[in-house]
Every structure is written in structure tokens, then in C-alpha cells.
Protein backbone atom coordinates (compact mmCIF):
# COMPACT_ATOMS: atom_id res chain seq x y z
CA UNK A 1 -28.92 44.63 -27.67
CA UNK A 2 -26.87 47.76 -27.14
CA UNK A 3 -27.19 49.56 -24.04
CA UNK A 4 -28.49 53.06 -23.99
CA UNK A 5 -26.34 55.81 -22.17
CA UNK A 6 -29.23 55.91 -19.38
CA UNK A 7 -29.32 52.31 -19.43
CA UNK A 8 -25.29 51.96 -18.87
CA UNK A 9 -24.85 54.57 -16.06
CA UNK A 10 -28.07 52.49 -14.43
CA UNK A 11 -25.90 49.16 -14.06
CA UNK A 12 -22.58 50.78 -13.56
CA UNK A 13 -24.22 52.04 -10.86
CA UNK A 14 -26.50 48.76 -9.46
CA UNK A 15 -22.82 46.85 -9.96
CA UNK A 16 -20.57 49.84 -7.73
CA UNK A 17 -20.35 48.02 -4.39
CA UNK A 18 -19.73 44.73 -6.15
CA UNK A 19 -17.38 45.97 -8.47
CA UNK A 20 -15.35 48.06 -5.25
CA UNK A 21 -15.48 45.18 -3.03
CA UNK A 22 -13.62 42.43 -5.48
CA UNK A 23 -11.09 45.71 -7.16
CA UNK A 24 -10.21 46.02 -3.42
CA UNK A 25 -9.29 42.42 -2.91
CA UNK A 26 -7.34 41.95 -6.00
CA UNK A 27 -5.20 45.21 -5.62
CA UNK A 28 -5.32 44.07 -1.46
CA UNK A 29 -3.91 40.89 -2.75
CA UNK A 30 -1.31 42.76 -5.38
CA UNK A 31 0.34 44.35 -2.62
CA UNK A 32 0.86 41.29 -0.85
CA UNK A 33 2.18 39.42 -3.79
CA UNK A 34 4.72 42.81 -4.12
CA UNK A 35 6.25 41.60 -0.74
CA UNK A 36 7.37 37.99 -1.59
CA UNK A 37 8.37 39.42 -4.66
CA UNK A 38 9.55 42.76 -4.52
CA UNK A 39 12.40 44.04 -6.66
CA UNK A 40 13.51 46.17 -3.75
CA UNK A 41 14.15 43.50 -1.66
CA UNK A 42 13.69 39.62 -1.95
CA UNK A 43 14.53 39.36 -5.72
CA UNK A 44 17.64 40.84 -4.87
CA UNK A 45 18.94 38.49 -2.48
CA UNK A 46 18.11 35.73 -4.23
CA UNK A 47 19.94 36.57 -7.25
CA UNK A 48 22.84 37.83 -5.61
CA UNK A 49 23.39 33.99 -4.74
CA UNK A 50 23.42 32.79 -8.48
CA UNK A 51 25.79 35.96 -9.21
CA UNK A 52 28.08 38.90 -8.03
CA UNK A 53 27.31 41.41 -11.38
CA UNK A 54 26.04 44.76 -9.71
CA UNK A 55 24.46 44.66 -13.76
CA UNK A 56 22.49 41.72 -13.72
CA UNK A 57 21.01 42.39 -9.93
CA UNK A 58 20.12 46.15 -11.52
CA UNK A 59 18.39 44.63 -14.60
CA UNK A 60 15.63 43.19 -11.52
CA UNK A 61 14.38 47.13 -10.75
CA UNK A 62 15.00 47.71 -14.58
CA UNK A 63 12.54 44.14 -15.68
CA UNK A 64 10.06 45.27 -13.11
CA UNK A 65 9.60 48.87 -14.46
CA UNK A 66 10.43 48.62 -18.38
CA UNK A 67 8.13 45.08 -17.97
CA UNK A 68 5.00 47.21 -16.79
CA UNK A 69 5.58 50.11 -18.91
CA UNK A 70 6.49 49.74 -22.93
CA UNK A 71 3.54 47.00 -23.64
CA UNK A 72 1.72 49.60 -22.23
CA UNK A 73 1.03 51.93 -25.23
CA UNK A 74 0.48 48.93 -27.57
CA UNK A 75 -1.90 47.67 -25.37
CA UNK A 76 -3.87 50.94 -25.29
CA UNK A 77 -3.79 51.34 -29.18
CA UNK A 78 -5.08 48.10 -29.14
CA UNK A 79 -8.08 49.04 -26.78
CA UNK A 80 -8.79 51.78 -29.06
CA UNK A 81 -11.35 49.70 -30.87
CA UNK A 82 -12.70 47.88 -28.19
CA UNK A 83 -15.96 48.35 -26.08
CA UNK A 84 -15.15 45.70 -23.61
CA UNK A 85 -12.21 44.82 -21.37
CA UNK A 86 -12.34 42.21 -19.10
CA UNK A 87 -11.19 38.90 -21.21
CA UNK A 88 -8.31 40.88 -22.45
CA UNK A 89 -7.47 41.37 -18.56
CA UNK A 90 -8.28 37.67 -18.05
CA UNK A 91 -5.28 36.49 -20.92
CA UNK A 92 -2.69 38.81 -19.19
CA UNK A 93 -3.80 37.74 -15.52
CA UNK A 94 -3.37 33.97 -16.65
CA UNK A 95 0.17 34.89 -17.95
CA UNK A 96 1.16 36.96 -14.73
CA UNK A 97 0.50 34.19 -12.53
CA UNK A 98 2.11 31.38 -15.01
CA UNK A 99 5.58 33.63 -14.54
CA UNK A 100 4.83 33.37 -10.58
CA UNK A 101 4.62 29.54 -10.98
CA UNK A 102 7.76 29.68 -13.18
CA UNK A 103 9.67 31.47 -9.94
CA UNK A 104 8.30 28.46 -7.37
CA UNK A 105 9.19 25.79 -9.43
CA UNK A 106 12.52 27.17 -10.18
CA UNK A 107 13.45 27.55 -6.39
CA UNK A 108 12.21 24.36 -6.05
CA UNK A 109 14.36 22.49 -9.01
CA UNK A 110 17.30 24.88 -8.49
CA UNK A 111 18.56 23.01 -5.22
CA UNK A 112 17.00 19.56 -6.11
CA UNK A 113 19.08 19.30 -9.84
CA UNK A 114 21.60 21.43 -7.87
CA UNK A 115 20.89 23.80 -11.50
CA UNK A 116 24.32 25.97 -13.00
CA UNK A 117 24.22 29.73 -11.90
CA UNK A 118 23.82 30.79 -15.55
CA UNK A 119 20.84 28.14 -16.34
CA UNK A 120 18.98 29.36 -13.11
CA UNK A 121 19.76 32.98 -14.17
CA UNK A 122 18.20 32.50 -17.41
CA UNK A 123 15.09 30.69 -16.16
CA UNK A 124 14.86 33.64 -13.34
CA UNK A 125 14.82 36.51 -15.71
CA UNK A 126 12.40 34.62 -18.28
CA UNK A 127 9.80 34.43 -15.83
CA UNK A 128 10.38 37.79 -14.48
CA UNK A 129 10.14 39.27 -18.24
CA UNK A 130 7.20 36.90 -18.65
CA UNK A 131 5.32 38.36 -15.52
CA UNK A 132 6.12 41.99 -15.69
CA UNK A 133 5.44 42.19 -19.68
CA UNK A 134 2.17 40.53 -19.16
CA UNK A 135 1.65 43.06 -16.23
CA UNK A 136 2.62 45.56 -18.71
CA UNK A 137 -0.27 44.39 -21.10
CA UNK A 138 -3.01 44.17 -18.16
CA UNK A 139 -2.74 47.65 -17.11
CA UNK A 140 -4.40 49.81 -19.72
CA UNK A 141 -7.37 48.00 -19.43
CA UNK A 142 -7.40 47.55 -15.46
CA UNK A 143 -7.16 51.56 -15.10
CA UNK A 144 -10.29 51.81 -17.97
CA UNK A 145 -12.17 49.57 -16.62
CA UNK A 146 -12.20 50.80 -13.04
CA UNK A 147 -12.01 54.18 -14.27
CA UNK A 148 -15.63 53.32 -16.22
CA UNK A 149 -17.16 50.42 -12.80
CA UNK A 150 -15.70 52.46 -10.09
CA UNK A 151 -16.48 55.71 -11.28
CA UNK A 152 -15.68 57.54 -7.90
CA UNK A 153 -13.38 57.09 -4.74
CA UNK A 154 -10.99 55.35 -6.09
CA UNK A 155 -8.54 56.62 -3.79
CA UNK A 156 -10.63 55.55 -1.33
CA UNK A 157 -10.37 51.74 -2.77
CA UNK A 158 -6.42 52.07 -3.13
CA UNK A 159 -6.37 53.54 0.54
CA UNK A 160 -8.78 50.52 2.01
CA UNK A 161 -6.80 48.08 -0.05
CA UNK A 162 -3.66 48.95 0.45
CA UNK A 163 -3.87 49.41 4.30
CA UNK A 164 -5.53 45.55 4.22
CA UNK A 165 -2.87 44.62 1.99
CA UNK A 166 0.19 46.10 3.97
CA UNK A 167 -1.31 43.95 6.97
CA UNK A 168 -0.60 40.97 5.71
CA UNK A 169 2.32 41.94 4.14
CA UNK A 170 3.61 42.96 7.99
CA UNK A 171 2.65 39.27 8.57
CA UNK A 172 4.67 38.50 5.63
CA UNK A 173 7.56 40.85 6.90
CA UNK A 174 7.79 38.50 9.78
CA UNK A 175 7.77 35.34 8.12
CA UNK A 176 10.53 36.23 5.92
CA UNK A 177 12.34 37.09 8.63
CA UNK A 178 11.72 33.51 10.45
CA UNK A 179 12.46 31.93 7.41
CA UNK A 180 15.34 33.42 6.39
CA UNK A 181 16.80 33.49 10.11
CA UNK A 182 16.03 30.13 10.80
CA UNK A 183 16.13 27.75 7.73
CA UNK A 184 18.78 27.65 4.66
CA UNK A 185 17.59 30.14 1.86
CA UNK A 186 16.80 27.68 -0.47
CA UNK A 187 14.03 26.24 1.55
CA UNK A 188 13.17 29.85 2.71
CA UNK A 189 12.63 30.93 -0.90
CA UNK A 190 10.40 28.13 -1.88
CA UNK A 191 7.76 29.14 0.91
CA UNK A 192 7.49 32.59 0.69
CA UNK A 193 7.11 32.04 -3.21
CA UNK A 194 4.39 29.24 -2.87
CA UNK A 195 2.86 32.11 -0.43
CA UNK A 196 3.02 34.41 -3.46
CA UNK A 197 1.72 32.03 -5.81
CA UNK A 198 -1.30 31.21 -4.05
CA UNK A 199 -1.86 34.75 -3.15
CA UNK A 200 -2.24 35.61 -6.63
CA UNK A 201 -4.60 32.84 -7.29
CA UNK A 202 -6.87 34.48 -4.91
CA UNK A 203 -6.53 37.71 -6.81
CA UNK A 204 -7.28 35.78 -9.85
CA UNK A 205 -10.48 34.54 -8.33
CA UNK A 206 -11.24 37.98 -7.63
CA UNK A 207 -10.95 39.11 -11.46
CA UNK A 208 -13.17 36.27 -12.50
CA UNK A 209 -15.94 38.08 -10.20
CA UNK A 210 -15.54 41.49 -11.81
CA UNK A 211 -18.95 42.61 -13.63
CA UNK A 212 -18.55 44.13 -16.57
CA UNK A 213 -21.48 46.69 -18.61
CA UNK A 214 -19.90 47.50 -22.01
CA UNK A 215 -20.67 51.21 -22.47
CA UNK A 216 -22.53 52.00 -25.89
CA UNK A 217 -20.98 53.33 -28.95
CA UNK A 218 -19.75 56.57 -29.25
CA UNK A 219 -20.64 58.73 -32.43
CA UNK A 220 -18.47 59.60 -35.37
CA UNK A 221 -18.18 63.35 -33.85
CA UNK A 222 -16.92 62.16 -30.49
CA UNK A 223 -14.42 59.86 -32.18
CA UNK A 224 -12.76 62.71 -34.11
CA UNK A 225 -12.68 64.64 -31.20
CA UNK A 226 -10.71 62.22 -29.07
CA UNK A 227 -8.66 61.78 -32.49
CA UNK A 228 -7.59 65.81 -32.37
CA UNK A 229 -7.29 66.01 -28.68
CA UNK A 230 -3.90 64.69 -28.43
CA UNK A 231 -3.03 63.69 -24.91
CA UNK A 232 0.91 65.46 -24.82
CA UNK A 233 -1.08 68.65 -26.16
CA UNK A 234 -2.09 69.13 -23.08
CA UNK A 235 1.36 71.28 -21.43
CA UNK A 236 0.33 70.48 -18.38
CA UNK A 237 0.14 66.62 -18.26
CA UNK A 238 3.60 67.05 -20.62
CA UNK A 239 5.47 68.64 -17.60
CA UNK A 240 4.07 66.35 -15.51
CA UNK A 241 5.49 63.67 -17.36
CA UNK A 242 8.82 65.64 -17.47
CA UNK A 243 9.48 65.92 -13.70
CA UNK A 244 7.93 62.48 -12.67
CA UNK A 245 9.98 60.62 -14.96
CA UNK A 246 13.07 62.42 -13.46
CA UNK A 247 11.58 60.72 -10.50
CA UNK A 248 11.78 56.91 -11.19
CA UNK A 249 15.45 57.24 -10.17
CA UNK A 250 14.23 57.31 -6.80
CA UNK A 251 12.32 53.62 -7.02
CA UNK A 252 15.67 52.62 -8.62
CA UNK A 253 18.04 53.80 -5.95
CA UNK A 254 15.94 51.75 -3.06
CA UNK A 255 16.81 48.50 -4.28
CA UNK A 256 19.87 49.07 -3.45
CA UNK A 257 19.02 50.13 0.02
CA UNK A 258 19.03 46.42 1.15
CA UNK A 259 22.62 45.25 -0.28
CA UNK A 260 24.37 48.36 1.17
CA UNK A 261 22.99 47.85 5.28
CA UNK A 262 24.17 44.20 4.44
CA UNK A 263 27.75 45.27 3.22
CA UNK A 264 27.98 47.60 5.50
CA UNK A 265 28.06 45.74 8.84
CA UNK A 266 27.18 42.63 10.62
CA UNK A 267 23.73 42.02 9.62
CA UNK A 268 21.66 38.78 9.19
CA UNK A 269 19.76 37.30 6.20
CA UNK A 270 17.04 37.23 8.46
CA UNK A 271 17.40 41.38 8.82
CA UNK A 272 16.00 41.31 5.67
CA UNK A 273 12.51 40.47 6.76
CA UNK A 274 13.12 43.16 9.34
CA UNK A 275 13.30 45.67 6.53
CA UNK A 276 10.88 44.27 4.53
CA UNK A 277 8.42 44.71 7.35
CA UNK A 278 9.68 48.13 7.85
CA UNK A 279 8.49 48.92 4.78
CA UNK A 280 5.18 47.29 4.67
CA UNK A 281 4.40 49.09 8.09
CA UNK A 282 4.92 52.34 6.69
CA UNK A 283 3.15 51.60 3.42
CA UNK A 284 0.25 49.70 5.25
CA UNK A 285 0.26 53.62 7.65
CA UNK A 286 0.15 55.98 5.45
CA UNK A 287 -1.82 55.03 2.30
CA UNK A 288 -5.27 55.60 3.67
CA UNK A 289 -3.96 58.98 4.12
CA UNK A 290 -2.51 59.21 0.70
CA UNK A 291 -6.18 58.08 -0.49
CA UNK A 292 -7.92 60.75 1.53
CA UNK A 293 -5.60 63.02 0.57
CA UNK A 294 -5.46 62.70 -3.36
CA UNK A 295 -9.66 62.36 -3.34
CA UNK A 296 -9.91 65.64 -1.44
CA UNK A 297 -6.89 67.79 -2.80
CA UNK A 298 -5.38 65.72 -5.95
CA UNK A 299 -3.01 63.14 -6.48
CA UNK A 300 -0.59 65.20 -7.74
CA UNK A 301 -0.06 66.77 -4.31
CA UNK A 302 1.23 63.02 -3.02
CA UNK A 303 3.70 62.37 -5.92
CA UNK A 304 5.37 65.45 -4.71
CA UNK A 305 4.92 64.40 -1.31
CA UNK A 306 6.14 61.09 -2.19
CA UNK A 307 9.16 61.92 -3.86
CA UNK A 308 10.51 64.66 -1.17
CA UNK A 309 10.20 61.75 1.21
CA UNK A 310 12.56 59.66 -1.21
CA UNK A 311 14.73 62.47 -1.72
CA UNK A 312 15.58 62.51 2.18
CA UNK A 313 15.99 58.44 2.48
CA UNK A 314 18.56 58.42 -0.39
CA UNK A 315 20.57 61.25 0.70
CA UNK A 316 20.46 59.76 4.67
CA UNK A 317 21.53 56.19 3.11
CA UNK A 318 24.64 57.91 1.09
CA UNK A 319 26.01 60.09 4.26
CA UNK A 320 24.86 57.68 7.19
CA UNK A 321 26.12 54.13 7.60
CA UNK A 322 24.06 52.83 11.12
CA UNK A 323 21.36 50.24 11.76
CA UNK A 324 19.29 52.75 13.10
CA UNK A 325 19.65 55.50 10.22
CA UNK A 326 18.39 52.25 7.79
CA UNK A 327 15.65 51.77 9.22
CA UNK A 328 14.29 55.36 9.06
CA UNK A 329 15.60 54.90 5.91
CA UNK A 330 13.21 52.15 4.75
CA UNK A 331 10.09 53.91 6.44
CA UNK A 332 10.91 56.70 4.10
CA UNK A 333 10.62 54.67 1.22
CA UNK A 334 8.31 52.96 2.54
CA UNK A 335 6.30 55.98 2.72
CA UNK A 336 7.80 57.18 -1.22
CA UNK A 337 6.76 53.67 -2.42
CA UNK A 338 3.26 53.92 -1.38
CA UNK A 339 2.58 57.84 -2.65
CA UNK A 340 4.10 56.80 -6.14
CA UNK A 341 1.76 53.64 -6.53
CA UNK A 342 -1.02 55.20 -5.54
CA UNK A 343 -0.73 57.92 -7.87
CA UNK A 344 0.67 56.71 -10.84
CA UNK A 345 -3.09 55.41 -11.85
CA UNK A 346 -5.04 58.07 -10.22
CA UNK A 347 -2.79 61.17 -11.57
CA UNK A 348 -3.55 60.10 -15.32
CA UNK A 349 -7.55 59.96 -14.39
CA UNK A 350 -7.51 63.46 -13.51
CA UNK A 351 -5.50 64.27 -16.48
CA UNK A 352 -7.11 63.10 -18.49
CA UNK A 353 -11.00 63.64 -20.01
CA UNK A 354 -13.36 60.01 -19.04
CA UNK A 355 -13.60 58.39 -22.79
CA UNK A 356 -9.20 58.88 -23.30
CA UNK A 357 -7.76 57.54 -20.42
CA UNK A 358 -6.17 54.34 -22.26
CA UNK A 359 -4.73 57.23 -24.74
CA UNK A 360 -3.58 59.32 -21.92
CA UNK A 361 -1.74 56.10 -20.27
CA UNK A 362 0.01 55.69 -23.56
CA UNK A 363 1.02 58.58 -23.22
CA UNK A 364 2.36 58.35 -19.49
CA UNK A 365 4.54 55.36 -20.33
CA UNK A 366 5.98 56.21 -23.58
CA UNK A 367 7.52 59.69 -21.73
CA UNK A 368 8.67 57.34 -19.00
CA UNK A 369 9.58 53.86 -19.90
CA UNK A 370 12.84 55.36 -21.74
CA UNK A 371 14.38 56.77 -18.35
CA UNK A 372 12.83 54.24 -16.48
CA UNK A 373 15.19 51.52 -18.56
CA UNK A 374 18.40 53.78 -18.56
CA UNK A 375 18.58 54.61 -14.55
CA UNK A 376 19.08 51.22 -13.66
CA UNK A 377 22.17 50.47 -15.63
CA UNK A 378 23.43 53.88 -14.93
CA UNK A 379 23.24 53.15 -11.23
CA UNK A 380 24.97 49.67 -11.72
CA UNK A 381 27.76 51.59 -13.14
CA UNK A 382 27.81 53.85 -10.21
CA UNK A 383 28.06 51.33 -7.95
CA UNK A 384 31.56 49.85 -9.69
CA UNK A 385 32.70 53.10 -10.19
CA UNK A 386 31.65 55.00 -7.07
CA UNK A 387 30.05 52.53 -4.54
CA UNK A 388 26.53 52.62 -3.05
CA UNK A 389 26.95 55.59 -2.05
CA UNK A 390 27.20 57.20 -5.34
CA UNK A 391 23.99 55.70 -6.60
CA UNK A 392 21.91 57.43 -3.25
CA UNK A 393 24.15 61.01 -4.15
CA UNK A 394 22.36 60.43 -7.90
CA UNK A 395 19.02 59.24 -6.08
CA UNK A 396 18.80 62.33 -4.03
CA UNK A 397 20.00 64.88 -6.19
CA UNK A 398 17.93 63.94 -9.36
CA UNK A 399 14.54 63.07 -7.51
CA UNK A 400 15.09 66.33 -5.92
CA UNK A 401 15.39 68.64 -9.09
CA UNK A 402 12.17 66.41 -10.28
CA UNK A 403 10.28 67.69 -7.03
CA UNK A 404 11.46 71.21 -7.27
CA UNK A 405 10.11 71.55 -11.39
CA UNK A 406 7.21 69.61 -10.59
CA UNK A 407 6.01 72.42 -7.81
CA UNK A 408 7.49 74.99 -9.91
CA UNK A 409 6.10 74.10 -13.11
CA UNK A 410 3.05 72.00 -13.03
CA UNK A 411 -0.32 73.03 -11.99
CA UNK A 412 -2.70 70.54 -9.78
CA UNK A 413 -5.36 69.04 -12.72
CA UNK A 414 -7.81 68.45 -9.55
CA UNK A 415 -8.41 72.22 -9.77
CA UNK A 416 -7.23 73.51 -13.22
CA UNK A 417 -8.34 70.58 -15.62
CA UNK A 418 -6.97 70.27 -19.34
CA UNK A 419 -5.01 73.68 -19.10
């Protein structure tokens, strides 16, 4: 029997805590998963030992965005005609966690069938596609359905979970650094991706508990309205997307950070866990404030936060070569990493009107998967042509002029909503 609207709102409501509690310890347990596999970092390594192409080790950053992005609109178009969500997020977190699995048993068969470089290239970048492009299909109806069982402080949740998160991803920081100091990288890799793996079987645990109240159907009238109300009519959230896209070239730029400190003097594997940790510790910091921040003033006021703090890390990494100016380095993008994660869910709910959020997303990640997919193969090209340091010159420089028309141009949708 079809819920009335009174009747809905009632269990949304009895179902809140529930619903917070077990969002918080999947996206807690997201984060962690991000550490043993993070594009920025980890990923990188590893590859670099199957392979020397500055092309292929850019496709990683360029797999991890495009991956979450262009199923994106399909997936929402898809929605369109649905009322409920959650076994549609159940498929895609099956197949997310089957591409995890693919990366542990290939670190595991690599060294034992002593695998060719191109085979375990091929296998790497299957899963990787696998994993992100299911990702890719799970987010339009993750951000609907929180947006409709966690109707309010949701920064909040990303704040709490995030913080919890980066705590065990410190703890992770260190074990990578263990591992990779003390044990040959083969063995290193296996652990920290069994770690992975069985962190995202918690997470999947978590989305089993998720309650779900399917809202009831909206009228004829309401449907042609959301048909008309086009989401890129709206100038605002169109030079939003303008000016943030411009700003995926800082995410790009930062997984390079890692490979230049290591080719620029005599640093460990093991330094890699240092950074890694670096990171997480400025993430795990900060994002409660980003959370309190983007509930009380608007999200769009971290993204431009975020991004200035990107601009000054890339710029440092191009001029300054020391250990020391690294490290502020990767607590800066640390700190950019966090604001643009945070935001890029909660930005498009204040965008956009409660019953066209999936539209809106669409939206979001058609303006920006196309950049998204170029950067990365323009900065491999950079780096043969120019070195490193011409990739963090194109970093700075582009994320800046993104930052500068974003606070020029775009007004905060917290206070002036759908102008």
C-alpha cells in the first residue's frame, strides 16, 4: 500500500538516527578504503614497478575520476523512473568490492606466477575500470537516497565520518610505512590491499542495514515541472560548473606530488607512508570544520577554500625541492582533498530543488567528466616535455583562475537559491 506524504515524512523521520549512524560508517569506512587505494599515492607506486610510461601512471588519476563520473548521468536517467534505490546501490556495491578483490588477488598471483609487466598491467587497470565505473553507477542513487533518509546535517555526517575515517587511515599511514620500510613491496602490497578489501566488506555490511521508505508518487503536474526546470537553466549552478571543473586539475596535479619528492632526493619507499599519513592527518583535522562550516555558511564557501589551498601546494611543489617544503605540501592537499570531497555531494543538494537532485548530478558530471579525462593526459605530456615541475606551474595557475571566477562570478545557493 502506498505511503501517504504524512505517512513518508513520519518514517523518514522514526528511521533518521538509524539511517545517520550506518551512512556514517560506510562513508567512515570509504575513506579508509581511499588510503590503501588512493590514486594519489599507493596506486602509483605500484604501477610504476610494472612500467616507466608517465601515460599509463596518469591514466590511474584519469580511471579514478572519468570511472566515477560519465556512468553518472546514465545512471540518473535511469533513476528517473524509479521510487526506490537501495537494490540498485546493492548491484554496484557488489561490483565495487569484486574490483577490490580483483587488486588482492592480483598482488598476490603477480609475484607467485612471477606475471609479465603487460599481463599484470592489463589485469590492474580492468579492475580499476571495474571498481571506479561501478562507483560511477552507485553514486546517483547514494546522494538521493541520503538526500531523501538524512534529510538534514549531512555535513555534519561527512564531518563525523570523515574525522573517524581519517583516524584509521593515520593508523593506516603508519602501517604503510612499516610495510613498505621493512618488507619487499610485493608482500607489502598484498596486506595493505587485504586491509582494503575487508574494509569494504564492512562498509558493505553497513549498506545491507540501510532502511529504506519509498516516497509516494508524484502527480502528473509535478512531473512536468521537473521536466521544464532544466538543471543548466539555472546560470548559477552553470558557472559553478564552469570554474569547478577548471578545478579538477588540481586533484590531478597531486598525484604527482609523490613521484617528484621521490625523484628528487634520497627518499625511502617507506616515506611514502609518511606522506600518506600526512595527508590523512590533515584530512582527518579539518573536515569536521569543513562540515560545520558548509551546514552553517554553504558548501560552496569550502570548494573555494579548498581549491586556494591547492593552488598554494602546487605552486610550493613546482618552485621548492626540500623534504620539509613536501610535507607542507601534502597537508595542503591534504586539506584541498578533504574540502573537494566533502562538497562535491553537498554543493549539488543546495543547488538543486529536493525531488531533482539525480537530474542536477547529471548535470554536474556531464560539465565535468570531459576536463576531468583530458587533464590527466595533458599533464603526462607535461611531465616528458617539461618535468614535474611543469605539471604543478599548470596545477597552480589553472586552479587559481578557477578560484578567482568562482568568487567573482558565482553566488553562494545557501543564501540566493535557484537564481
Amino acid at each position: 500500500m502506498e505511503l501517504t506524504l504524512k505517512q513518508y515524512q513520519e518514517r523518514v523521520e522514526k528511521n533518521y538516527r538509524w539511517n545517520f549512524f550506518w551512512m556514517a560508517l560506510d562513508n567512515m569506512m570509504f575513506f579508509f578504503i581511499f588510503m590503501g587505494l588512493s590514486p594519489y599515492t599507493v596506486l602509483p607506486y605500484y604501477v610504476q614497478h610494472f612500467t616507466d610510461s608517465s601515460i599509463l601512471i596518469g591514466m590511474i588519476p584519469a580511471i579514478y575520476i572519468l570511472g566515477n563520473t560519465l556512468p553518472q548521468p546514465l545512471m540518473a536517467r535511469f533513476l528517473a523512473g524509479k521510487a526506490d534505490r537501495k537494490k540498485y546501490l546493492l548491484v554496484a556495491a557488489f561490483l565495487q568490492r569484486f574490483g577490490i578483490l580483483g587488486f588482492l588477488f592480483l598482488s598476490i598471483i603477480q609475484p607467485l606466477l612471477n606475471l609479465p609487466n603487460a599481463l599484470t598491467l592489463v589485469i590492474f587497470f580492468a579492475m580499476m575500470i571495474l571498481q571506479n565505473v561501478a562507483s560511477g553507477f552507485y553514486v546517483p542513487a547514494w546522494i538521493d537516497f541520503m538526500g531523501k533518509m538524512v534529510p538534514r546535517k549531512r555535513g555534519m555526517l561527512f564531518g563525523i565520518s570523515n574525522f573517524l575515517g581519517g583516524l584509521l587511515g593515520i593508523a593506516m599511514g603508519a602501517l604503510l610505512t612499516y610495510l613498505l620500510d621493512s618488507y619487499p613491496y610485493q608482500q607489502a602490497i598484498q596486506v595493505i590491499f587485504a586491509i582494503s578489501f575487508l574494509a569494504s566488506m564492512i562498509s558493505f555490511g553497513a549498506i545491507l542495514s540501510w532502511r529504506e521508505v519509498v516516497p509516494p508518487k508524484r502527480d502528473e503536474n509535478e512531473k512536468r515541472s521537473e521536466d521544464h526546470n532544466k538543471p543548466l537553466r539555472n546560470k548559477n549552478f552553470a558557472r559553478y560548473l564552469v570554474f569547478r571543473g577548471l578545478m579538477v586539475v588540481l586533484e590531478i596535479g597531486a598525484s604527482y606530488y609523490t613521484l617528484a619528492a621521490l625523484a628528487k632526493g634520497d627518499i625511502t619507499p617507506g616515506q611514502i607512508g609518511i606522506f600518506t599519513t600526512i595527508m590523512s592527518l590533515a584530512e582527518t583535522l579539518i573536515n569536521p570544520v569543513w562540515g560545520w562550516l558548509g551546514d552553517k555558511t554553504g558548501f560552496i564557501n569550502v570548494v573555494k577554500i579548498s581549491a586556494l589551498l591547492g593552488v598554494v601546494a602546487a605552486l610550493m611543489a613546482a618552485n621548492l625541492n626540500s623534504l620539509g617544503v613536501f610535507y607542507v605540501v601534502f597537508i595542503l592537499a591534504g586539506l584541498m582533498v578533504s574540502g573537494f570531497q566533502i562538497t562535491n555531494f553537498n554543493t549539488i543538494y543546495e543547488f538543486s530543488p529536493a525531488d531533482q537532485v539525480p537530474h542536477y548530478t547529471a548535470a554536474s558530471q556531464m560539465a565535468l567528466s570531459p576536463l576531468s579525462g583530458v587533464i590527466p593526459f595533458i599533464g603526462a605530456a607535461l611531465i616528458d616535455s617539461f618535468g614535474y615541475t611543469g605539471v604543478f606551474w599548470m596545477s597552480g595557475l589553472v586552479g587559481l583562475f578557477g578560484f578567482l571566477g568562482m568568487s567573482a562570478a558565482v553566488k553562494n545557493p545557501k543564501i540566493h537559491k535557484g537564481s
